[in-house]
N, C-alpha and C. Protein backbone atom coordinates (compact mmCIF):
# COMPACT_ATOMS: atom_id res chain seq x y z
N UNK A 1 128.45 98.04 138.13
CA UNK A 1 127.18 98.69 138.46
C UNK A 1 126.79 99.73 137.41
N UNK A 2 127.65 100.77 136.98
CA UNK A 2 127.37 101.46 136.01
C UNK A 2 126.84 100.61 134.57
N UNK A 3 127.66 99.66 134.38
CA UNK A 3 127.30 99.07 133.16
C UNK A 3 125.66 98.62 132.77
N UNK A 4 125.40 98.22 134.54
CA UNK A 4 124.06 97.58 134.33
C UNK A 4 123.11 98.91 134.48
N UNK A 5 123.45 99.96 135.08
CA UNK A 5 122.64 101.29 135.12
C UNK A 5 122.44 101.39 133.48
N UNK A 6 123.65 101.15 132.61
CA UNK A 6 123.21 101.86 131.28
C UNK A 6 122.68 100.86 130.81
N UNK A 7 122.79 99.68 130.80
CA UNK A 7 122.48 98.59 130.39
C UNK A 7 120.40 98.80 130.24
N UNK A 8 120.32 99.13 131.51
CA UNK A 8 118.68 99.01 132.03
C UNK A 8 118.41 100.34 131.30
N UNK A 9 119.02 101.21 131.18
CA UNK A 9 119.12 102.60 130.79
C UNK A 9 118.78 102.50 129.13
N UNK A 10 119.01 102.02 128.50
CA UNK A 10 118.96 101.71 126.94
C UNK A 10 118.03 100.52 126.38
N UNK A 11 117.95 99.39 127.53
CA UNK A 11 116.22 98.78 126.85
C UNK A 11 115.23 99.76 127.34
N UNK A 12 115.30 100.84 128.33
CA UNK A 12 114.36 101.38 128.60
C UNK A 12 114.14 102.00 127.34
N UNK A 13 114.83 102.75 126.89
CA UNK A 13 114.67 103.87 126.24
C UNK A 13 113.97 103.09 124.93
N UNK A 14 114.90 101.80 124.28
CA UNK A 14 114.55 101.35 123.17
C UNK A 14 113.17 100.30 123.25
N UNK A 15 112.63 100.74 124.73
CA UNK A 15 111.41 100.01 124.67
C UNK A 15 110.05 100.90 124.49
N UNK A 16 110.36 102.18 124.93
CA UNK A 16 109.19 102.68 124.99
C UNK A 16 109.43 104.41 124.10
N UNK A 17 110.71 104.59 123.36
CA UNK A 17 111.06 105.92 123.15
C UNK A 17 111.53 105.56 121.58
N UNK A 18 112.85 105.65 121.64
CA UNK A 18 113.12 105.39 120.35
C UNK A 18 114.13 103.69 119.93
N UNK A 19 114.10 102.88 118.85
CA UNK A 19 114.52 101.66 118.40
C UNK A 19 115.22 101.85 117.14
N UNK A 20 116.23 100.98 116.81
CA UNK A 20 116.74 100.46 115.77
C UNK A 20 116.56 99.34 115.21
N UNK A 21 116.11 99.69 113.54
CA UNK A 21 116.13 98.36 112.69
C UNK A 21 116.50 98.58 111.40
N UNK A 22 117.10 97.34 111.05
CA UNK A 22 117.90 96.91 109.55
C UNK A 22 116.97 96.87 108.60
N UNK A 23 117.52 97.80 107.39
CA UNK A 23 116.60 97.50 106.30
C UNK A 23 117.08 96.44 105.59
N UNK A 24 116.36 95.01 104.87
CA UNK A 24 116.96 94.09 104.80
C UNK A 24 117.06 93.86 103.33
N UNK A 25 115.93 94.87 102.69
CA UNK A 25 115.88 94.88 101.50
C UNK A 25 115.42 95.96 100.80
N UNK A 26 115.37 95.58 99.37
CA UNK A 26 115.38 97.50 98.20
C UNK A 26 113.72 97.95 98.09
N UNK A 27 112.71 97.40 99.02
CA UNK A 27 111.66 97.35 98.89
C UNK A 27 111.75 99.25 99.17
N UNK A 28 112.06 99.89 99.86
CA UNK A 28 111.77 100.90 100.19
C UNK A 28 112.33 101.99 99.11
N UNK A 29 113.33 101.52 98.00
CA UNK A 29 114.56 102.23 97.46
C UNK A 29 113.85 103.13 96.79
N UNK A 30 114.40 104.60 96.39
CA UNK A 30 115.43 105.08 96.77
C UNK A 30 115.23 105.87 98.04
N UNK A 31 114.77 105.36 99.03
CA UNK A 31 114.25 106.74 100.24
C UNK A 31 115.37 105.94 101.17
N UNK A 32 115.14 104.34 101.59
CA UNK A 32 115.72 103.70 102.13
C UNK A 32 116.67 102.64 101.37
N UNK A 33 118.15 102.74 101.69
CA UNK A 33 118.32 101.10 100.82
C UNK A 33 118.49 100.55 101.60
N UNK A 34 118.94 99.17 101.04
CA UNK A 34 119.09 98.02 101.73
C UNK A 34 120.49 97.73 102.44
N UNK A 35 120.71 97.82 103.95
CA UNK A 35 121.60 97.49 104.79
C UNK A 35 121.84 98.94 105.46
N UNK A 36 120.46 99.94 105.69
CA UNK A 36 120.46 101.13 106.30
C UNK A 36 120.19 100.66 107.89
N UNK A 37 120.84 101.53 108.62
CA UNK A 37 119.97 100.73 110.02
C UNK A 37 119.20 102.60 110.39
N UNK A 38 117.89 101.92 110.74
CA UNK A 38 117.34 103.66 111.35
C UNK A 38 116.65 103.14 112.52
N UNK A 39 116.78 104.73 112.78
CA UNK A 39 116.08 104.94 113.86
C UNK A 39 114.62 105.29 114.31
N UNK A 40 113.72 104.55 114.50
CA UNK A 40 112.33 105.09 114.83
C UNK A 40 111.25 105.28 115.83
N UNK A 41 111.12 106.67 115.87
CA UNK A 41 110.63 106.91 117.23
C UNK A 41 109.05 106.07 117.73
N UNK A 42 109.11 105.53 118.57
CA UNK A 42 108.20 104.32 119.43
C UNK A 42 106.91 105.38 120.06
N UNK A 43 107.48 106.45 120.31
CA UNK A 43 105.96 107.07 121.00
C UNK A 43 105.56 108.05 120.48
N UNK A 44 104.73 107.60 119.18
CA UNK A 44 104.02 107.72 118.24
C UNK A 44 103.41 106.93 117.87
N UNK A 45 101.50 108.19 117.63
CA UNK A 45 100.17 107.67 117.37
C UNK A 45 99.79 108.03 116.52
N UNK A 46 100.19 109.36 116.03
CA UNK A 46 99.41 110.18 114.97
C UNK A 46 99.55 110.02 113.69
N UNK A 47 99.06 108.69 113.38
CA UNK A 47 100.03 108.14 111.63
C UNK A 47 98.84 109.04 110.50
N UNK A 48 99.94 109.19 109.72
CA UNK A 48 99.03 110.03 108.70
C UNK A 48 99.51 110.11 107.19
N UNK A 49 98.62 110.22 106.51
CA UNK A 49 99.92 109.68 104.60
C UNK A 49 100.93 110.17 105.14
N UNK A 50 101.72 109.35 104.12
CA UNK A 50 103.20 109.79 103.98
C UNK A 50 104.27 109.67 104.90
N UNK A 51 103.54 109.06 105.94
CA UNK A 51 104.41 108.74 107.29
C UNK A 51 105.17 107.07 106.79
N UNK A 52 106.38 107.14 106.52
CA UNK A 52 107.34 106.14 106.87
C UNK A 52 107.36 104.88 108.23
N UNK A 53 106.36 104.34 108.01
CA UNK A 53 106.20 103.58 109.13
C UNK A 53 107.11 101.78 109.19
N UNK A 54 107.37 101.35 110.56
CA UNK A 54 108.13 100.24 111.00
C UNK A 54 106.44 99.32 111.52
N UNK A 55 106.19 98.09 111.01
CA UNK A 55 104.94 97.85 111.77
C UNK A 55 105.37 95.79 111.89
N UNK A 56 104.64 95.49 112.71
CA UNK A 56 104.72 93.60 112.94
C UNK A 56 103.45 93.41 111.75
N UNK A 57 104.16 92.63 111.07
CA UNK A 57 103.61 91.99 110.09
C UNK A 57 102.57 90.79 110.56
N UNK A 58 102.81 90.18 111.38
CA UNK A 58 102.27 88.90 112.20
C UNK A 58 100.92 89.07 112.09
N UNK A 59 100.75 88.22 111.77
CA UNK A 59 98.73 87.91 111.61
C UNK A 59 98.26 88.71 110.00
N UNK A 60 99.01 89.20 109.10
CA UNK A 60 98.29 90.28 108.27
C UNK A 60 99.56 89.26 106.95
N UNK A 61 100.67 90.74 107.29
CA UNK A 61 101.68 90.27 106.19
C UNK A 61 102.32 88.60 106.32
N UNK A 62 102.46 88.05 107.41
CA UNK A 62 103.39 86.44 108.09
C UNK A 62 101.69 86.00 109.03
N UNK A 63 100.88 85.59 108.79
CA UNK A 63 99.32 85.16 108.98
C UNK A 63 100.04 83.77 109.55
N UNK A 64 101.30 83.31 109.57
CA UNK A 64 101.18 81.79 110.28
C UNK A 64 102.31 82.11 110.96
N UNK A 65 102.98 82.95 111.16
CA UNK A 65 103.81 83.41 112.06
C UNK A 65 103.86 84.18 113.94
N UNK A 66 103.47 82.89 114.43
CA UNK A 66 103.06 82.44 115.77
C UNK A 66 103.97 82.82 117.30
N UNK A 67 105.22 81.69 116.72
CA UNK A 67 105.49 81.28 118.04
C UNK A 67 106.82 82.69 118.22
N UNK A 68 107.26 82.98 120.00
CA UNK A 68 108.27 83.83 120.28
C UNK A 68 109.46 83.71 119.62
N UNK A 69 109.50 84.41 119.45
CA UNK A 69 111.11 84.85 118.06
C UNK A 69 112.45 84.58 119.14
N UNK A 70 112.08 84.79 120.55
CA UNK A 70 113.12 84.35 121.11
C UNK A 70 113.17 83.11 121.49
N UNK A 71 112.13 82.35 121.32
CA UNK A 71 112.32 80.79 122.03
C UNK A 71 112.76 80.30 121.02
N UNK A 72 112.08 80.38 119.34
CA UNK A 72 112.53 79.75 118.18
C UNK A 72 114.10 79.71 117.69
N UNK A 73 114.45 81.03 117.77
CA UNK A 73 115.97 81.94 117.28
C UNK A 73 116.04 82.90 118.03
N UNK A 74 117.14 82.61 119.04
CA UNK A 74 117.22 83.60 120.18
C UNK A 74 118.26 84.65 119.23
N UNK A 75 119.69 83.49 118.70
CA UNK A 75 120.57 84.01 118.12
C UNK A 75 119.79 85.57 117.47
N UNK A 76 119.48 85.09 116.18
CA UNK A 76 118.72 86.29 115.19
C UNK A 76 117.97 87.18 115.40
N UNK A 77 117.23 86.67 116.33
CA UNK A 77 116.32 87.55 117.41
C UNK A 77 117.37 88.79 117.87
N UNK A 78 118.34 88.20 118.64
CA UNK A 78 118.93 89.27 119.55
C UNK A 78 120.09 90.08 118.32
N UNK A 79 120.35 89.31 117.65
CA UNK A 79 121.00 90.39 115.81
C UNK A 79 119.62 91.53 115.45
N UNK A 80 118.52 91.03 115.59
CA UNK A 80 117.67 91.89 115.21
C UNK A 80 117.55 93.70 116.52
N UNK A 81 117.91 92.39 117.30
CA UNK A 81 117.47 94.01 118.18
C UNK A 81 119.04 94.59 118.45
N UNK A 82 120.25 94.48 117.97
CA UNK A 82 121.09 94.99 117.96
C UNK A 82 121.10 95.95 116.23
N UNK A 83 120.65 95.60 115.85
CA UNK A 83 120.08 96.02 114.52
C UNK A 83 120.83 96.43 113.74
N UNK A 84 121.81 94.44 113.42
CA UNK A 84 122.59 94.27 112.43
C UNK A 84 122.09 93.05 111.59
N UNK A 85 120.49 92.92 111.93
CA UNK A 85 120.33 91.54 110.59
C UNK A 85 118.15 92.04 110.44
N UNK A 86 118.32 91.51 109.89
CA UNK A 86 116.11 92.32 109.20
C UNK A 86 115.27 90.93 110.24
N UNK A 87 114.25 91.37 110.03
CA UNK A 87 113.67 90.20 110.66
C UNK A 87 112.43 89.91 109.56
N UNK A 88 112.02 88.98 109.98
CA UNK A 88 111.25 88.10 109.10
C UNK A 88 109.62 88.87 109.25
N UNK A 89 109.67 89.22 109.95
CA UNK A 89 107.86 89.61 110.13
C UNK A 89 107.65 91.49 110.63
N UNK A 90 109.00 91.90 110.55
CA UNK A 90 109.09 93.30 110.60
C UNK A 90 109.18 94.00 109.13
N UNK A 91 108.29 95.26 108.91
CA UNK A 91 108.66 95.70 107.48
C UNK A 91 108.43 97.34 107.71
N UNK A 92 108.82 97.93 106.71
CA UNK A 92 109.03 99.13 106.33
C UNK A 92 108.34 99.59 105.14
N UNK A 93 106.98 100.46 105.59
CA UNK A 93 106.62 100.99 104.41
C UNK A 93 106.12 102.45 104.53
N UNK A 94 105.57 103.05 103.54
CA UNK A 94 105.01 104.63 103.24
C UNK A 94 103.47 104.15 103.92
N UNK A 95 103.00 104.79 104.47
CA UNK A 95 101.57 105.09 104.48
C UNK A 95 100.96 105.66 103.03
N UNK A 96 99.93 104.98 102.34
CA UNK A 96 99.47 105.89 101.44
C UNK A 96 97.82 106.22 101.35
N UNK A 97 97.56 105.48 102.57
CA UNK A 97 95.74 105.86 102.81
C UNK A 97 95.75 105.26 104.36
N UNK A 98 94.98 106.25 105.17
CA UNK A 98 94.35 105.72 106.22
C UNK A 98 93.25 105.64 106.29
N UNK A 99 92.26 105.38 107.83
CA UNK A 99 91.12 104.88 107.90
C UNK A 99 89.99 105.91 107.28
N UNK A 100 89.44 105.33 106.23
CA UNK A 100 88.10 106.34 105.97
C UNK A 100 88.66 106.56 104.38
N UNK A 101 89.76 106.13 103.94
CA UNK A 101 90.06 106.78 102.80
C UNK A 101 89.88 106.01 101.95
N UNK A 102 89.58 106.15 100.34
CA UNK A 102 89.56 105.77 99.01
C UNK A 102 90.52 105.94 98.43
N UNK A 103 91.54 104.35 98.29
CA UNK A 103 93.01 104.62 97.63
C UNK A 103 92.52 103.61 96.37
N UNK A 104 93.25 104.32 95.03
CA UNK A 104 92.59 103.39 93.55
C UNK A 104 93.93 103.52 92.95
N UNK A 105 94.13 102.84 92.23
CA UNK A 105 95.00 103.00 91.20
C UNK A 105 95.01 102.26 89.88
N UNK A 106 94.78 102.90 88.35
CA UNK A 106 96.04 104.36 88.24
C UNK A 106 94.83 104.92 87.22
N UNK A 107 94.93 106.26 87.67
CA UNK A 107 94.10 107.43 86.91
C UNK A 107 94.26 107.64 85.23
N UNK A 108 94.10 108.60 84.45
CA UNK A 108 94.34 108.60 83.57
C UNK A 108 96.30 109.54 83.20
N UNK A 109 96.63 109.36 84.50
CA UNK A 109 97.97 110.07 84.30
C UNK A 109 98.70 109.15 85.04
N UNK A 110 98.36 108.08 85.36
CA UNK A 110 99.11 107.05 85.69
C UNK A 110 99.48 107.41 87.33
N UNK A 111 98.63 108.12 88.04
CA UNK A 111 99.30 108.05 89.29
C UNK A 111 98.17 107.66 90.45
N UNK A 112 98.26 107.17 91.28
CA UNK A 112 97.45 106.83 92.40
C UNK A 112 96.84 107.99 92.98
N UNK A 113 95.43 107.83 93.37
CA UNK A 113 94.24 108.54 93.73
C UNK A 113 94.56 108.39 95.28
N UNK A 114 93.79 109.29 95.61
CA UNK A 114 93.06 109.57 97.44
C UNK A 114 91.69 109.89 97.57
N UNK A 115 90.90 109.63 97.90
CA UNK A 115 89.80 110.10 97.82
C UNK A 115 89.66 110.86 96.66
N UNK A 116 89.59 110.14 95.18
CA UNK A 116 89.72 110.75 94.39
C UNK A 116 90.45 112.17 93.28
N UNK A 117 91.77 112.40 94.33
CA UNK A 117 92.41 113.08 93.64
C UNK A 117 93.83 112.75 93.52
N UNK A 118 94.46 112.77 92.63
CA UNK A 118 95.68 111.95 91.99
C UNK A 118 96.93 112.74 93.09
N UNK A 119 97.83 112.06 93.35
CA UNK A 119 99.01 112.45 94.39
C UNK A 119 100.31 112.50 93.82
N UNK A 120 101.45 113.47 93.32
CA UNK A 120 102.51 113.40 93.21
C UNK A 120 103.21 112.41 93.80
N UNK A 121 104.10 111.32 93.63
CA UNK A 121 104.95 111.23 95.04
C UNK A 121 106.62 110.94 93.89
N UNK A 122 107.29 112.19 94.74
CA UNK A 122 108.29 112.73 94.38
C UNK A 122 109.69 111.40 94.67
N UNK A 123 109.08 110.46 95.77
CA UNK A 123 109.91 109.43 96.25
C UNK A 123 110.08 108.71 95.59
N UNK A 124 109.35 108.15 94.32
CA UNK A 124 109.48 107.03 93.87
C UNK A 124 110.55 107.80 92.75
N UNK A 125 111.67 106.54 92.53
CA UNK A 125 112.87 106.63 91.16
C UNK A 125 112.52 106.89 90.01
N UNK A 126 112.89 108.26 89.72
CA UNK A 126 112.54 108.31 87.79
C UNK A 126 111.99 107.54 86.89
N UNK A 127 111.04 107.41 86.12
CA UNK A 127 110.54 106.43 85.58
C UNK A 127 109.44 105.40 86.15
N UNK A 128 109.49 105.64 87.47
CA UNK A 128 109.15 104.10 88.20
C UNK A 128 107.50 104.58 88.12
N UNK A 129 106.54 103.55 87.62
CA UNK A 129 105.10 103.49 87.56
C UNK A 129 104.57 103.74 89.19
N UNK A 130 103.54 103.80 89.35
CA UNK A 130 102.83 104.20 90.72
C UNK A 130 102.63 102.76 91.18
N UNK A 131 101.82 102.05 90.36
CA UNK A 131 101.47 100.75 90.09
C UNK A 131 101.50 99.81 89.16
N UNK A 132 101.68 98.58 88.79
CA UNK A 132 101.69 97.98 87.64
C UNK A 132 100.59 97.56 87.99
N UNK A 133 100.00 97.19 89.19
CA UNK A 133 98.71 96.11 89.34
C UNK A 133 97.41 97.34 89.89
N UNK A 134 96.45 97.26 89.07
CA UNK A 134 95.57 98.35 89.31
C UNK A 134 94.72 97.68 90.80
N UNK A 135 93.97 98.30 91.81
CA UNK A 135 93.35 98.17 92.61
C UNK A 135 92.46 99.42 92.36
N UNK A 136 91.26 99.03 93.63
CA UNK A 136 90.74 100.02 94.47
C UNK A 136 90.31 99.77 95.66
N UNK A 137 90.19 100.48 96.75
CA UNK A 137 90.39 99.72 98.08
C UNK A 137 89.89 101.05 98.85
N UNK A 138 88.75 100.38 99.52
CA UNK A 138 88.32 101.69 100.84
C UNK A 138 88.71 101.37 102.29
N UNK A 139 89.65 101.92 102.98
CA UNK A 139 90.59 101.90 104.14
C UNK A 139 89.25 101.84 105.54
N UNK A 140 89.37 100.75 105.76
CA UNK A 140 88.70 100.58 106.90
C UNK A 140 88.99 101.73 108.08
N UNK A 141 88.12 102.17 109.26
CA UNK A 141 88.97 102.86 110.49
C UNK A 141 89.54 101.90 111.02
N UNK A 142 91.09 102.43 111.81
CA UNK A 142 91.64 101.67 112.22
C UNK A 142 92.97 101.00 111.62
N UNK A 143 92.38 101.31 110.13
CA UNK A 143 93.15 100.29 109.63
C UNK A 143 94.53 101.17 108.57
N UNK A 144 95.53 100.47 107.41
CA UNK A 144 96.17 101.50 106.70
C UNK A 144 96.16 100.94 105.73
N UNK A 145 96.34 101.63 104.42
CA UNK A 145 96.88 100.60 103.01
C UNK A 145 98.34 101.33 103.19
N UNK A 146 99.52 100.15 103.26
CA UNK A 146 101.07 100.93 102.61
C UNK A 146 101.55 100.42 101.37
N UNK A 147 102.53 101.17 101.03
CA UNK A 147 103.55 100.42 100.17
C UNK A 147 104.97 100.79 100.21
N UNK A 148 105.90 99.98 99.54
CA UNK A 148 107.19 100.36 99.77
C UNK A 148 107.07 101.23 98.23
N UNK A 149 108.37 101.96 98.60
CA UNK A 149 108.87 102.61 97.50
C UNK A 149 109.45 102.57 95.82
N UNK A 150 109.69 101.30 96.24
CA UNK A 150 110.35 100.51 95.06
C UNK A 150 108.88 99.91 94.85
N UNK A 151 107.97 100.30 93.86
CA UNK A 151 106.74 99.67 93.26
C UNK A 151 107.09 98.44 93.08
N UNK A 152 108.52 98.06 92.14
CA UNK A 152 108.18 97.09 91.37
C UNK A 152 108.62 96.32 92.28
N UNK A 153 109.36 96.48 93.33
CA UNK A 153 110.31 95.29 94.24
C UNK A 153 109.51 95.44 95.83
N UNK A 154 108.25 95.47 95.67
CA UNK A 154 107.72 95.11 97.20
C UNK A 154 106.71 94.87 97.59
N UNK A 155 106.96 94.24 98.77
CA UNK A 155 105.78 93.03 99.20
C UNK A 155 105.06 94.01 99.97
N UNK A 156 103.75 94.37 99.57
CA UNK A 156 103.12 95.46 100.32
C UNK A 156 101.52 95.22 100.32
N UNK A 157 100.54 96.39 100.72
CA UNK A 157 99.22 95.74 100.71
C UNK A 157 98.55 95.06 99.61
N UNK A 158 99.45 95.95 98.60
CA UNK A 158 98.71 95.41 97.00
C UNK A 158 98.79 93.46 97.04
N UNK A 159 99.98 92.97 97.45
CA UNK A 159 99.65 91.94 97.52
C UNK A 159 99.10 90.96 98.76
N UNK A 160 98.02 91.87 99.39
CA UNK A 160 97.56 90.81 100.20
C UNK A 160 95.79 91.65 100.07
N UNK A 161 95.38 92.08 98.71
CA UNK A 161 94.17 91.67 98.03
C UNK A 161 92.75 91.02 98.27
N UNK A 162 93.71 89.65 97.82
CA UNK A 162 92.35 88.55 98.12
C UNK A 162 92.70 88.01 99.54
N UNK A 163 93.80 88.44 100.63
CA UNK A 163 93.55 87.71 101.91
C UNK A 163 92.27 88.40 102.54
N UNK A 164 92.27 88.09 104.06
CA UNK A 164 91.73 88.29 104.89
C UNK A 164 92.10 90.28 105.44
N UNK A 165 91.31 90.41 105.33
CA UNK A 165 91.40 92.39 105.79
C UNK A 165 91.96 92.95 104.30
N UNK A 166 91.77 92.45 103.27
CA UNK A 166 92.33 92.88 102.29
C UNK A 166 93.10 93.63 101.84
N UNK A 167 94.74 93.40 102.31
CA UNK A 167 95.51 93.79 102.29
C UNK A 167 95.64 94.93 103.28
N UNK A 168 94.79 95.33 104.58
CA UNK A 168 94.95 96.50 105.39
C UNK A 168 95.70 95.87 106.39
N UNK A 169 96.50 96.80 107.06
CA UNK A 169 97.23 96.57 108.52
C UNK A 169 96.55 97.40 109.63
N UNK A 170 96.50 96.84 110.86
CA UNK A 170 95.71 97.18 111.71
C UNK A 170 97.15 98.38 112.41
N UNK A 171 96.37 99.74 112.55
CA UNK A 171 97.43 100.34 113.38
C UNK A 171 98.05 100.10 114.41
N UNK A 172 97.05 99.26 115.42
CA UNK A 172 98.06 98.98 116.09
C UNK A 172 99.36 98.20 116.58
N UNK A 173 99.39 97.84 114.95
CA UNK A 173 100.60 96.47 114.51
C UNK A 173 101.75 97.90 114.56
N UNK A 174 101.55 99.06 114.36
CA UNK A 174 102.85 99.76 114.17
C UNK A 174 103.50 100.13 115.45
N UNK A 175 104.81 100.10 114.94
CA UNK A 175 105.94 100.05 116.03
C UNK A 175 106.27 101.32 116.44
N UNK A 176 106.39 102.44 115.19
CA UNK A 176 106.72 103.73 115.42
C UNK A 176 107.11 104.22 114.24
N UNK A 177 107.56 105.36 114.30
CA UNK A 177 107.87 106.01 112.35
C UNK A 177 109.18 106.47 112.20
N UNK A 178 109.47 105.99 111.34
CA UNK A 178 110.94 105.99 111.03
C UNK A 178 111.67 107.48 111.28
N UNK A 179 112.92 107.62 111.58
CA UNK A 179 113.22 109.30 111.53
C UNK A 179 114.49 109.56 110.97
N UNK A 180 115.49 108.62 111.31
CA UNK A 180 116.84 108.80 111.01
C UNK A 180 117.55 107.63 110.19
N UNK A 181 118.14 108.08 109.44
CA UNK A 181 119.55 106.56 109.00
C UNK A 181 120.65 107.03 109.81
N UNK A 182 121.16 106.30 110.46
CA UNK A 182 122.05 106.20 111.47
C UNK A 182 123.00 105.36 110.66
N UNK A 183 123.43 104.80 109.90
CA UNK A 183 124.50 103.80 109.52
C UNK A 183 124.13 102.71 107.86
N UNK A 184 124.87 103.45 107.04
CA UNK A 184 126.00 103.68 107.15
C UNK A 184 126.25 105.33 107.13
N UNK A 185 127.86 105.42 107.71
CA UNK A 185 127.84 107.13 108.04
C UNK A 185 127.68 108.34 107.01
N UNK A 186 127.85 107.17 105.82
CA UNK A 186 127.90 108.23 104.37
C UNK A 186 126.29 108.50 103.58
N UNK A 187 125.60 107.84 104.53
CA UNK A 187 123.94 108.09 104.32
C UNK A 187 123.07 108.88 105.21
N UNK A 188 124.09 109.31 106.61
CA UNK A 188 123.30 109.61 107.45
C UNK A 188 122.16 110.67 107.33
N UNK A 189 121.24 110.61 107.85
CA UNK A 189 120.33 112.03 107.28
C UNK A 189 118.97 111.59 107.93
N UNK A 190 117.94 112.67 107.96
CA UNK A 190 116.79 112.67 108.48
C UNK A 190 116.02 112.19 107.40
N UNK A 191 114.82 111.68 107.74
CA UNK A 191 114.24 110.93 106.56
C UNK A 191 113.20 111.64 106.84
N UNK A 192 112.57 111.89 105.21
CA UNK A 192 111.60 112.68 105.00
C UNK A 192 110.28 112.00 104.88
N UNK A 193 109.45 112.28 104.89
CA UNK A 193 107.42 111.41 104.77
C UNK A 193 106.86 112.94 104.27
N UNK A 194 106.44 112.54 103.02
CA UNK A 194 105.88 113.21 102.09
C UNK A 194 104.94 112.89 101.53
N UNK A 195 103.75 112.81 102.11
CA UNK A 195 102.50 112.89 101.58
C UNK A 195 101.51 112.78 100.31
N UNK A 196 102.60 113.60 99.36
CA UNK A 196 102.42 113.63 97.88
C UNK A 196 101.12 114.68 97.47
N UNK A 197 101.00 114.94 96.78
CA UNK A 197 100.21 115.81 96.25
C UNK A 197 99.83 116.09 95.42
N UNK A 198 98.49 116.98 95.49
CA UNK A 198 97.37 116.96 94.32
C UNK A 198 97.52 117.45 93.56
């Protein structure tokens, strides 16, 4: 009886409070690497730059990615929500414009704009460009432009361009915002969302 008290006790929590998921790859590096598992809190609305967000890719980033993840692959499915394997249509990125905003890139100092004024971001690895692929893009309401951290290694809005919503994710695809690395123990730490600056 106890078992099933905690049992019911912990999808509660990881349904509507806080969840765990595997980072599966260096798209985020160096903020996140790859085979971090974190923790991110679920009841949360208030996304805003710089927020580290967990969001369903389905219909935007995986556009043919349909059917229940548990009827297809229960196995992987249920690795995913024990959150020891990545999933296919879940991703991890920075917020770097929300709705109403003008995100361009790259200025004459090589760094990405906001409504026209250029942004530090202290996250990305020594050396690493803002962008290799120039854009400009006005953020629908509603909607976000992200990217991962690792410019050169991630699949982010920049490449979904010429789709449909051009490259924006609808907020309410997000799951919640990342807060903790929980594992491995020699990484543990609060994770920071930094905004960047003018």
């Amino acid at each position: 009886m106890a078992f099933f008290i905690a049992a019911v006790i912990l999808v509660v929590v990881r349904h509507f409070f806080f969840d765990i998921f595997f980072i599966p790859s260096e798209s985020m590096e160096p903020t996140l690497e790859s085979g971090d598992r974190i923790v991110v809190e679920k009841s949360y609305d208030d996304i805003a730059r710089g927020d580290i967000v967990v969001f369903d890719g389905t219909g935007s980033f995986d556009p043919y990615q349909s059917a229940s993840p548990w009827a297809t692959d229960p196995v992987r499915t249920a690795g995913q929500w024990l959150g020891i394997v990545g999933s296919d249509t879940i991703y991890v990125k920075r917020v770097i414009g929300v709705g109403g905003d003008k995100v361009s890139c790259c200025g004459p100092a090589g760094k990405i704009s906001v409504n026209g004024q250029e942004i530090d971001e202290p996250y990305l690895a020594t050396g690493m460009k803002a962008s290799e692929q120039k854009f400009t893009v006005q953020v629908p309401e509603g909607r976000l432009w992200v990217m991962g951290d690792n410019r050169n290694n991630s699949r982010d809005s920049r490449a979904l361009l010429g789709s449909a919503g051009g490259g924006m994710i609808r907020q309410e695809k997000v799951l919640g915002e990342s807060r903790w690395v929980i594992w491995p123990f020699s990484r543990w730490q609060t994770i920071e969302h930094d905004s960047g600056s003018s």
